[in-house]
Structure formats: structure tokens, C-alpha cells
PDB file of N, CA and C in Angstrom:
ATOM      1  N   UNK A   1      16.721-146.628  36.937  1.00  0.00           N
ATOM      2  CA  UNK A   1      17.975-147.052  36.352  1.00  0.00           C
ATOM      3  C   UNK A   1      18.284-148.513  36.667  1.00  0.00           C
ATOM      4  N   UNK A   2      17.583-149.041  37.308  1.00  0.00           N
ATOM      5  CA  UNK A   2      17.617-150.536  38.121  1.00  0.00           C
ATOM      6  C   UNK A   2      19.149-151.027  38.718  1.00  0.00           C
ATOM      7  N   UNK A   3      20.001-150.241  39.130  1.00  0.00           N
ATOM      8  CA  UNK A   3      20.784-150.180  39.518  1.00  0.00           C
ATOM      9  C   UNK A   3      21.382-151.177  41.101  1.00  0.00           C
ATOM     10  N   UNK A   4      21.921-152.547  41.086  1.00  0.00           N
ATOM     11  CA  UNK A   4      21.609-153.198  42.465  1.00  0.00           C
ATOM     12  C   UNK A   4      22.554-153.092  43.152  1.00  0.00           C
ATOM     13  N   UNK A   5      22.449-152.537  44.117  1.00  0.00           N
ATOM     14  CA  UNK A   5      22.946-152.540  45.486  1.00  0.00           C
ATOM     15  C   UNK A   5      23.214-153.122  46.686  1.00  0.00           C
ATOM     16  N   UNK A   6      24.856-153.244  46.951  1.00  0.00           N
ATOM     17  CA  UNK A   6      24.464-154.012  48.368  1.00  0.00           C
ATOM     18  C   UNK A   6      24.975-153.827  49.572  1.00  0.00           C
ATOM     19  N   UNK A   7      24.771-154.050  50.445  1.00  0.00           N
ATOM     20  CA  UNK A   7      25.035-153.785  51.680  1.00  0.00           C
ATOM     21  C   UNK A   7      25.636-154.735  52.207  1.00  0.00           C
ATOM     22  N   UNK A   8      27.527-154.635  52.199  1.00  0.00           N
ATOM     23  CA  UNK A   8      28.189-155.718  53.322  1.00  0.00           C
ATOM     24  C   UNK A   8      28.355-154.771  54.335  1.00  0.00           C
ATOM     25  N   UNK A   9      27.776-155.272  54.915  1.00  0.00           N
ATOM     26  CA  UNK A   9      27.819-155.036  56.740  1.00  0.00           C
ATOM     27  C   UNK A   9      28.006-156.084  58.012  1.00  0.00           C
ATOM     28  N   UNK A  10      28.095-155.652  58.746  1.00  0.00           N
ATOM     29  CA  UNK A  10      27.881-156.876  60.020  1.00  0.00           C
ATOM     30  C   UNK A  10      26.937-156.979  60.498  1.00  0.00           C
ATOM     31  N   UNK A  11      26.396-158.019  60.815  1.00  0.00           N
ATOM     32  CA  UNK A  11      25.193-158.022  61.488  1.00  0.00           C
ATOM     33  C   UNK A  11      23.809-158.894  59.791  1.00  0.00           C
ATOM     34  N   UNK A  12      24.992-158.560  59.227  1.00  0.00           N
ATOM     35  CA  UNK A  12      24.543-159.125  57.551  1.00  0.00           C
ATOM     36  C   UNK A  12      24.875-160.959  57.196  1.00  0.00           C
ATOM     37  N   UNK A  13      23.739-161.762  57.085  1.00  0.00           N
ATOM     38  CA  UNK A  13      24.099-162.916  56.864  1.00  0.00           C
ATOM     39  C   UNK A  13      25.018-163.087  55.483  1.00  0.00           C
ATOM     40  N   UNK A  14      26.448-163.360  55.370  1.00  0.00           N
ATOM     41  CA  UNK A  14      27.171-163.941  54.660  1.00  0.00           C
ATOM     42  C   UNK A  14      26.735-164.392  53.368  1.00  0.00           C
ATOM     43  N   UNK A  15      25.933-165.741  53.386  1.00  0.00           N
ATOM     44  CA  UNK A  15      25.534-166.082  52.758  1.00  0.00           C
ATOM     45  C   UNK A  15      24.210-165.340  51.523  1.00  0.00           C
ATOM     46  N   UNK A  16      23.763-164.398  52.059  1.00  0.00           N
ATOM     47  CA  UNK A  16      22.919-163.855  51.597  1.00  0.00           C
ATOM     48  C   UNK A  16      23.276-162.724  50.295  1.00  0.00           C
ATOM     49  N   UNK A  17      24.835-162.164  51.374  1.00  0.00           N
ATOM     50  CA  UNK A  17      25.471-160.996  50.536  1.00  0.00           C
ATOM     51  C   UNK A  17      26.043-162.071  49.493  1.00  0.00           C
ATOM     52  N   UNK A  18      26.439-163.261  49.473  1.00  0.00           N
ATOM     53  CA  UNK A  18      27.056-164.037  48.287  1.00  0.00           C
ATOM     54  C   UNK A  18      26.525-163.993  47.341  1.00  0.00           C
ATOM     55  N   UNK A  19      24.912-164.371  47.486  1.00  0.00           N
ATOM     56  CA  UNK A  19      23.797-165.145  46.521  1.00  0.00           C
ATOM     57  C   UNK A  19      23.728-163.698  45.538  1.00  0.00           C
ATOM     58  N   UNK A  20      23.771-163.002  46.484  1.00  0.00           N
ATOM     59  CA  UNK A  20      23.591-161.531  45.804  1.00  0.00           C
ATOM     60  C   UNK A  20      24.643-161.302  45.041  1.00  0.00           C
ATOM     61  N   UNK A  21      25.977-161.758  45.235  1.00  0.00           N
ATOM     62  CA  UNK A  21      27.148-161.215  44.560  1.00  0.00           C
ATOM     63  C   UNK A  21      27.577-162.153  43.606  1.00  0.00           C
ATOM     64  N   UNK A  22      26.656-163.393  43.459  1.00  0.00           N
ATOM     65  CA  UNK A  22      27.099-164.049  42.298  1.00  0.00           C
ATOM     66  C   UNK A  22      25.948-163.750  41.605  1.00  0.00           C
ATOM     67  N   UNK A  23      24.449-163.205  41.834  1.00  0.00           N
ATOM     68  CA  UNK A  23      23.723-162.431  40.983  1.00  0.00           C
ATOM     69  C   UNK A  23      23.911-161.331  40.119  1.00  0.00           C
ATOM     70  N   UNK A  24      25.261-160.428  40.642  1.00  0.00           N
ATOM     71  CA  UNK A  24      25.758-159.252  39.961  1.00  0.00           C
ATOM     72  C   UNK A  24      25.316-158.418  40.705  1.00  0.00           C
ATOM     73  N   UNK A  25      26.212-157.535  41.055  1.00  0.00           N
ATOM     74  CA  UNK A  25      25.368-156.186  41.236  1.00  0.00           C
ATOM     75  C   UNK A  25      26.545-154.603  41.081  1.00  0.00           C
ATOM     76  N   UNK A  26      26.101-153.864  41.210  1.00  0.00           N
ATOM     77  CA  UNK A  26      26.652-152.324  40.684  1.00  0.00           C
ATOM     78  C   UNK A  26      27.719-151.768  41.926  1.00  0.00           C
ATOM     79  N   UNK A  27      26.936-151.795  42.621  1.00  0.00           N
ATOM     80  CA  UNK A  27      27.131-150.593  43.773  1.00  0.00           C
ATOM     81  C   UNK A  27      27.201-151.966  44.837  1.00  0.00           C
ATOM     82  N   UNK A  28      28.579-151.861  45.570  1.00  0.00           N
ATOM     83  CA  UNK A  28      28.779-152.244  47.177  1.00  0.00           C
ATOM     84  C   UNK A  28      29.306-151.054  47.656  1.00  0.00           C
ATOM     85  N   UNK A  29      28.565-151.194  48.970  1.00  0.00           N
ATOM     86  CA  UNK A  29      28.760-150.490  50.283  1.00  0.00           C
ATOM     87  C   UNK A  29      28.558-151.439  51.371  1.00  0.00           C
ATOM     88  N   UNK A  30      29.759-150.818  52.102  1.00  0.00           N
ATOM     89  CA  UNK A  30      30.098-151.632  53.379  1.00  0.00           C
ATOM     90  C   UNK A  30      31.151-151.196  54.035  1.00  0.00           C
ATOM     91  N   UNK A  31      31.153-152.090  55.276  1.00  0.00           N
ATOM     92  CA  UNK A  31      32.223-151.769  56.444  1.00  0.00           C
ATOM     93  C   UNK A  31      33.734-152.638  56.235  1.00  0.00           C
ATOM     94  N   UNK A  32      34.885-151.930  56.088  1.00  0.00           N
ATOM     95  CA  UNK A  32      36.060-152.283  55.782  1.00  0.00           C
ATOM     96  C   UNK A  32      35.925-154.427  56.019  1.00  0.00           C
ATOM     97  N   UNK A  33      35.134-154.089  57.511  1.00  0.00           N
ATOM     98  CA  UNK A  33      35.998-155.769  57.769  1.00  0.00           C
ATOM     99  C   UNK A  33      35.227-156.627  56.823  1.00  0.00           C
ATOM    100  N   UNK A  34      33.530-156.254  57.259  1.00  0.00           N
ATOM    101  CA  UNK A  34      32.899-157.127  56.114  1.00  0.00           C
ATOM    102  C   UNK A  34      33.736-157.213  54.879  1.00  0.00           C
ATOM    103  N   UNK A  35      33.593-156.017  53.957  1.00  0.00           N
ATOM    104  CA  UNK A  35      34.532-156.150  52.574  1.00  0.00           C
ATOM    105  C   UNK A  35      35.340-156.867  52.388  1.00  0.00           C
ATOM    106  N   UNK A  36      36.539-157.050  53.943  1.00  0.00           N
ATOM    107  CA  UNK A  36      37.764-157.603  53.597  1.00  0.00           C
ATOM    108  C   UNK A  36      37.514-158.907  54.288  1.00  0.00           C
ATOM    109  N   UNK A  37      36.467-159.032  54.520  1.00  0.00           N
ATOM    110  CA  UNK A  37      36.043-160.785  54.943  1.00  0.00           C
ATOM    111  C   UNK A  37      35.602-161.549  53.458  1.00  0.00           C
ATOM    112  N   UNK A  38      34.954-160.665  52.734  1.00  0.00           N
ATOM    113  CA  UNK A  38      34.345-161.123  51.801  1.00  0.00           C
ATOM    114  C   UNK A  38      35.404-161.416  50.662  1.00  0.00           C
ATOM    115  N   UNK A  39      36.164-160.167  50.378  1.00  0.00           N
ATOM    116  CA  UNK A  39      37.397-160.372  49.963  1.00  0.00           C
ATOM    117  C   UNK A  39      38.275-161.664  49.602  1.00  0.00           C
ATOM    118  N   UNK A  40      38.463-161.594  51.101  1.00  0.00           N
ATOM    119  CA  UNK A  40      39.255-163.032  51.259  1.00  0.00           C
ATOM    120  C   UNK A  40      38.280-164.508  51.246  1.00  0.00           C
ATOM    121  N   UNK A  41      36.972-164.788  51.477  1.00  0.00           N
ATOM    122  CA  UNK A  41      36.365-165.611  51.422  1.00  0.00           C
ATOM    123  C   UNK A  41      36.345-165.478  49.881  1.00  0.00           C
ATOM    124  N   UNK A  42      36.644-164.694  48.483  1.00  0.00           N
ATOM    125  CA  UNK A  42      36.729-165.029  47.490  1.00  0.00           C
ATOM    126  C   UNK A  42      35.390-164.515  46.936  1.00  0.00           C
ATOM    127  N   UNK A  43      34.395-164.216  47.409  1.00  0.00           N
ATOM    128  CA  UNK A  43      32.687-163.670  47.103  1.00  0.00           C
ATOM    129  C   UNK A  43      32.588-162.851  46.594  1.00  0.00           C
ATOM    130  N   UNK A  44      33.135-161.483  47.254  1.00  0.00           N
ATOM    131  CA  UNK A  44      33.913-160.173  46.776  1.00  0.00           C
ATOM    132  C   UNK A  44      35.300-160.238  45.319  1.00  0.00           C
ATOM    133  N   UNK A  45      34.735-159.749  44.254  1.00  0.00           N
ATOM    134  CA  UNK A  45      36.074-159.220  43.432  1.00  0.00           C
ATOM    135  C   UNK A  45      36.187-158.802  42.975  1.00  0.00           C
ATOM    136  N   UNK A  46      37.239-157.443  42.949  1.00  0.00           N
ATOM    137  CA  UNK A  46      37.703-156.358  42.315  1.00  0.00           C
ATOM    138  C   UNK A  46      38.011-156.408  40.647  1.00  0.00           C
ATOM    139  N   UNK A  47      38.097-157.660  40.439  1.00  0.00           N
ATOM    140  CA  UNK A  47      38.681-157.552  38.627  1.00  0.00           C
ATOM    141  C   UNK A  47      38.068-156.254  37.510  1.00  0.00           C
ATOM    142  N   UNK A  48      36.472-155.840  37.984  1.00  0.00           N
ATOM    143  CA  UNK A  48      35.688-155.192  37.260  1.00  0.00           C
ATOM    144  C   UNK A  48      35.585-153.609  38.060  1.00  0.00           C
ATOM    145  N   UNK A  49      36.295-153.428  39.253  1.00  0.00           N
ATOM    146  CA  UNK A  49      36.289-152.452  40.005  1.00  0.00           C
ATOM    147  C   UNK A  49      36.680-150.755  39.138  1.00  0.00           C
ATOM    148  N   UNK A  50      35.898-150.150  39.068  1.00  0.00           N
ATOM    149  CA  UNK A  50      35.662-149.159  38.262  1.00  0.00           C
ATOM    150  C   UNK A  50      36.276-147.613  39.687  1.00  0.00           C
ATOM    151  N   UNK A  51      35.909-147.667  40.457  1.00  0.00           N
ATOM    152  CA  UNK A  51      36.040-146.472  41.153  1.00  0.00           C
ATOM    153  C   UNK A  51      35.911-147.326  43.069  1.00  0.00           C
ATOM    154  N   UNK A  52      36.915-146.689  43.629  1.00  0.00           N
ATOM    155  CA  UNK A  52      36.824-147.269  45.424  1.00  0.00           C
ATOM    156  C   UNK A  52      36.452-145.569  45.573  1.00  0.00           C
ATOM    157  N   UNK A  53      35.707-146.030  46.404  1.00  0.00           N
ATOM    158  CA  UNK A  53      35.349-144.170  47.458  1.00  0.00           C
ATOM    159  C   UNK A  53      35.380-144.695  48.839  1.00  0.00           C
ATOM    160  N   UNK A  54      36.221-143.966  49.998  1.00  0.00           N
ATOM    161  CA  UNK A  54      36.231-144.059  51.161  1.00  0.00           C
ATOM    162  C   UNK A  54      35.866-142.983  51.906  1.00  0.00           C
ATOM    163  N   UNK A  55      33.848-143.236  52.196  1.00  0.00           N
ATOM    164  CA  UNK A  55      33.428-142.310  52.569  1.00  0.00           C
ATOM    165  C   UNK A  55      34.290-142.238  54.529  1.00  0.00           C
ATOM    166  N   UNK A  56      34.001-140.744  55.052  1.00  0.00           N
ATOM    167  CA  UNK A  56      34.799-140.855  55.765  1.00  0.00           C
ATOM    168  C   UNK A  56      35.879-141.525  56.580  1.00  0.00           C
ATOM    169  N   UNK A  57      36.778-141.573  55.592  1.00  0.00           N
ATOM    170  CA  UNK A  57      37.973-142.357  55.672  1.00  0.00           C
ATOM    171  C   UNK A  57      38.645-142.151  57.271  1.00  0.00           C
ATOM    172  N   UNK A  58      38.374-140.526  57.201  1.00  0.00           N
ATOM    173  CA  UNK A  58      39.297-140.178  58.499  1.00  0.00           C
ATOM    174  C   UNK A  58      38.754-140.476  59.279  1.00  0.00           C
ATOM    175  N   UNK A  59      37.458-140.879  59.723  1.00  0.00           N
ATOM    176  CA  UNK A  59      36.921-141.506  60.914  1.00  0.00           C
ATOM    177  C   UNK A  59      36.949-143.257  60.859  1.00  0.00           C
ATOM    178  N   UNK A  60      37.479-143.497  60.002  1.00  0.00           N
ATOM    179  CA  UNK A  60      37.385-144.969  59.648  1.00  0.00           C
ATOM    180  C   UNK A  60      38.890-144.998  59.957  1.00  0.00           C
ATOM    181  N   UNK A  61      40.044-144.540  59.480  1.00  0.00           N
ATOM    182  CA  UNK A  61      41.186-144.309  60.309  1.00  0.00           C
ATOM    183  C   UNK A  61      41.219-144.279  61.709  1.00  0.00           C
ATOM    184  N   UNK A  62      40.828-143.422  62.249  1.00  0.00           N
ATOM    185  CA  UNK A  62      40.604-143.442  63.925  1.00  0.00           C
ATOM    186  C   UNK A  62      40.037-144.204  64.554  1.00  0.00           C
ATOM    187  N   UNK A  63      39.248-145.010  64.006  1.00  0.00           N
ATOM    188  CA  UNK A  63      38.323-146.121  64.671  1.00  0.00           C
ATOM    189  C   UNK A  63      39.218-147.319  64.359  1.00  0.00           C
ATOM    190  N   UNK A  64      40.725-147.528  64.128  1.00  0.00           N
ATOM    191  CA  UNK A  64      41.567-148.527  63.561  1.00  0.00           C
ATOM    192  C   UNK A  64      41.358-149.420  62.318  1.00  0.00           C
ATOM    193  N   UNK A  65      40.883-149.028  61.246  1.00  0.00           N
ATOM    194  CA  UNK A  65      40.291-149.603  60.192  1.00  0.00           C
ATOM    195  C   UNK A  65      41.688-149.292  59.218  1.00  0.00           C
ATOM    196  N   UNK A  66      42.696-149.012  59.606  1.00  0.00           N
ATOM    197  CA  UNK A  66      43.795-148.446  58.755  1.00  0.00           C
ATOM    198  C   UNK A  66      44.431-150.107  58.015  1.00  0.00           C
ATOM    199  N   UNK A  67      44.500-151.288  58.948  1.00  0.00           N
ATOM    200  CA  UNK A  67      45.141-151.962  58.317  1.00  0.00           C
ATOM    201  C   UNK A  67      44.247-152.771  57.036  1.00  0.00           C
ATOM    202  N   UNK A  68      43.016-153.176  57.857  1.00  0.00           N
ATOM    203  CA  UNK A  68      41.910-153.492  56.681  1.00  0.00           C
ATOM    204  C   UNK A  68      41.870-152.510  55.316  1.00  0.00           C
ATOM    205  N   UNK A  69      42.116-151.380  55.562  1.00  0.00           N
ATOM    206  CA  UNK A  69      41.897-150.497  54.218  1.00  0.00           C
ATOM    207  C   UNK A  69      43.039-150.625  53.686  1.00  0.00           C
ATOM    208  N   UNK A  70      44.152-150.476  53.859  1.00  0.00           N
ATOM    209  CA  UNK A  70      45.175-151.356  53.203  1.00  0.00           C
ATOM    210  C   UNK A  70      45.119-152.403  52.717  1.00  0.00           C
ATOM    211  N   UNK A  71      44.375-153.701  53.442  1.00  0.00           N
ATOM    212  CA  UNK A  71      44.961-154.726  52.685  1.00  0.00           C
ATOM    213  C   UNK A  71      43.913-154.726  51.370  1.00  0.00           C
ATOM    214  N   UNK A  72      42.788-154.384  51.856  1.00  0.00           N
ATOM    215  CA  UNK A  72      41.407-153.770  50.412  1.00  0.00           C
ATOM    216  C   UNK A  72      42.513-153.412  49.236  1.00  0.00           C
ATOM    217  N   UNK A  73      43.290-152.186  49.626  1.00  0.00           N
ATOM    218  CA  UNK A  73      43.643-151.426  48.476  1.00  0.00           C
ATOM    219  C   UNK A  73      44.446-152.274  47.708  1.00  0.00           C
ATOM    220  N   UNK A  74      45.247-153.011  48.449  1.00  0.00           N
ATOM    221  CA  UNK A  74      46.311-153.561  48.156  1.00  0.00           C
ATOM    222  C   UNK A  74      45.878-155.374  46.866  1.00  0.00           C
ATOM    223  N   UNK A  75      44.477-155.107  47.391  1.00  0.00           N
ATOM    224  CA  UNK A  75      44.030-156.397  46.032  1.00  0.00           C
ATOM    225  C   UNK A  75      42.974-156.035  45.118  1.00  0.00           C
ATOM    226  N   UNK A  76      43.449-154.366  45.292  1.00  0.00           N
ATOM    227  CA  UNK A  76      42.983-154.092  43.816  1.00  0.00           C
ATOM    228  C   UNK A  76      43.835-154.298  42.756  1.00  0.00           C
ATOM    229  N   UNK A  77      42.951-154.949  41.610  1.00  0.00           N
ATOM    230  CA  UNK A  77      44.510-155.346  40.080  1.00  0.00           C
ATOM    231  C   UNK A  77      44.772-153.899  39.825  1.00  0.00           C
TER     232      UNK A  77
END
């Protein structure tokens, strides 16, 4: 299906996830802060955002990720 994928994570050079995200791609997955680093660095954008899934949310809650997932939600159009 050639479907591209990417991985914001930490431990992930920045620059790399960019090159990739001004290449296009389908599918991001990642960790709240990355996302909401990327977010705000402008690299990351929701305008075309079709579906958010927050795989275990409730452990991403407990691990204090509550305000980052807010501010995510909160710049979706």
C-alpha cells in the first residue's frame, strides 16, 4: 500500500523527522512531548488530520502526559 510512516520519538533526531514531514507522510506515531515539540516548532500540522488515536491514553495520563495531550487536542482545527 506504500503507506509512510513516522516515528516522533525521543531519542529521534529532529531534523530528520522534519525532512520526512515536509516529504509527506500518512501515519505519525509518537510520544505526546515529541508531537507537541514538533507541533509548536511548526513541522508537525494538523490542517489534514483525519483521525487522533490515543493508544493507551490511561497510562499516558498517569505518567503526567495530561497537559501535553491537551494542548495537542487543543490545535486541532
Amino acid at each position: 500500500m506504500k503507506i509512510k510512516v513516522l516515528n516522533l520519538i525521543g531519542g529521534t533526531q529532529v531534523k530528520d523527522s522534519k525532512v520526512a514531514l515536509d516529504n509527506g507522510v500518512h501515519v505519525v506515531v509518537g510520544s505526546p512531548g515529541r508531537v507537541l515539540d514538533m507541533l509548536k516548532k511548526n513541522h508537525l500540522k494538523l490542517s489534514y488530520l483525519k483521525t487522533l488515536i490515543l493508544d493507551e491514553a490511561d497510562d499516558l495520563l498517569s505518567k503526567g502526559f495530561l497537559e501535553n495531550m491537551r494542548d495537542i487536542i487543543s490545535m486541532i482545527p
